[in-house]
Protein backbone atom coordinates (compact mmCIF):
# COMPACT_ATOMS: atom_id res chain seq x y z
CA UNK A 1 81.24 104.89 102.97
CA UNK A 2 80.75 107.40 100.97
CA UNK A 3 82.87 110.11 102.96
CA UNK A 4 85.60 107.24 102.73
CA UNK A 5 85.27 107.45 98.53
CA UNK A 6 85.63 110.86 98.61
CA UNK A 7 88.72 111.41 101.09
CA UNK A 8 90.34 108.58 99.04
CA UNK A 9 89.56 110.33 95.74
CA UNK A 10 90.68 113.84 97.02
CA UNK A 11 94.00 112.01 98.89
CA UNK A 12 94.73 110.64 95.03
CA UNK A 13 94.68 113.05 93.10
CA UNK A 14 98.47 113.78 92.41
CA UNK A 15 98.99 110.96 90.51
CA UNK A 16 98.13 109.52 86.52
CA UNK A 17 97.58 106.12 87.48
CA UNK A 18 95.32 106.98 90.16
CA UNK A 19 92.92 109.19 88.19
CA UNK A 20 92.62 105.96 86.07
CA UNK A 21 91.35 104.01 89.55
CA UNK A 22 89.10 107.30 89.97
CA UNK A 23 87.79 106.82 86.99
CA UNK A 24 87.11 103.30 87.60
CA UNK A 25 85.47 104.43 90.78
CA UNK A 26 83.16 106.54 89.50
CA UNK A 27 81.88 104.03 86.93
CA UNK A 28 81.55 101.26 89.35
CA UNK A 29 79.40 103.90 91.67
CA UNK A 30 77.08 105.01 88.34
CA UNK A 31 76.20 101.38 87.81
CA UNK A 32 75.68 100.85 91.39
CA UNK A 33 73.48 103.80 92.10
CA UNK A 34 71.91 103.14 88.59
CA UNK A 35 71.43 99.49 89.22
CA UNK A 36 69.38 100.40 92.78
CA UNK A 37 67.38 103.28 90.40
CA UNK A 38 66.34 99.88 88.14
CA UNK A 39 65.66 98.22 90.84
CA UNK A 40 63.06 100.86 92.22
CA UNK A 41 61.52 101.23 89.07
CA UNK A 42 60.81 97.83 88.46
CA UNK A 43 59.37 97.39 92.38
CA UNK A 44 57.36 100.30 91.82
CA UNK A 45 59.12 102.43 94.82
CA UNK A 46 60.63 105.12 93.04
CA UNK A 47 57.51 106.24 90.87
CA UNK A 48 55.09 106.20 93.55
CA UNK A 49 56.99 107.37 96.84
CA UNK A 50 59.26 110.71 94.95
CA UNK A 51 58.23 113.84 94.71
CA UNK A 52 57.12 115.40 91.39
CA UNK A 53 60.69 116.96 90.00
CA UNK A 54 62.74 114.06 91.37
CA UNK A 55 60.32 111.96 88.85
CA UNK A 56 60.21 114.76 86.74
CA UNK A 57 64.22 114.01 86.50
CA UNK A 58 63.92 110.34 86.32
CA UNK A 59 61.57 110.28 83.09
CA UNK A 60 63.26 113.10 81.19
CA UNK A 61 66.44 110.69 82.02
CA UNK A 62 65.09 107.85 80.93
CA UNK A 63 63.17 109.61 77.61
CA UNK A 64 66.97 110.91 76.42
CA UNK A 65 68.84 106.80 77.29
CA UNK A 66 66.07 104.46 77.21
CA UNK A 67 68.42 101.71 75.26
CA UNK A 68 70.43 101.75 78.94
CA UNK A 69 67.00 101.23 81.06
CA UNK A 70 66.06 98.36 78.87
CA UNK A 71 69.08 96.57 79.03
CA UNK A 72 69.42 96.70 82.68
CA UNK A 73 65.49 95.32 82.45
CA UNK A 74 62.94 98.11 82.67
CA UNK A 75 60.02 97.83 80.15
CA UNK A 76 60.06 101.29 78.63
CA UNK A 77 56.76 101.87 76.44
CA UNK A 78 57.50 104.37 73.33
CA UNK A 79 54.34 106.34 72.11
């Protein structure tokens, strides 16, 4: 799948219209990887099975856009 997003993006990029449907891509991809990131968070996976910098990365992620955490439904506590 992924390979298949990439060859198409690579194969498009000659034309305007279709560095708009990149763009569109890419934003449907963000939500969808950041959707399955929510969805870890909230289960409890992600915290608990990761190693130390890729939480590391999450939190410092999460400290700098915590308005787009809580929206998509994780209870962020603010000290």
């Amino acid at each position: 799948m992924v390979l298949c997003v990439f060859g198409y993006i690579y194969s498009s990029l000659g034309s305007l219209n279709n560095i708009c449907l990149m763009r569109d891509l890419m934003n449907n991809l963000d939500m969808l990887l950041m959707e399955h990131i929510v969805h870890d968070i909230v289960n409890g996976t992600l915290l608990t099975q990761e190693d130390d910098e890729t939480v590391e990365m999450l939190l410092t992620h999460m400290y700098e856009d915590m308005t787009s955490y809580e929206k998509l439904g994780v209870m962020v506590g603010k000290a």
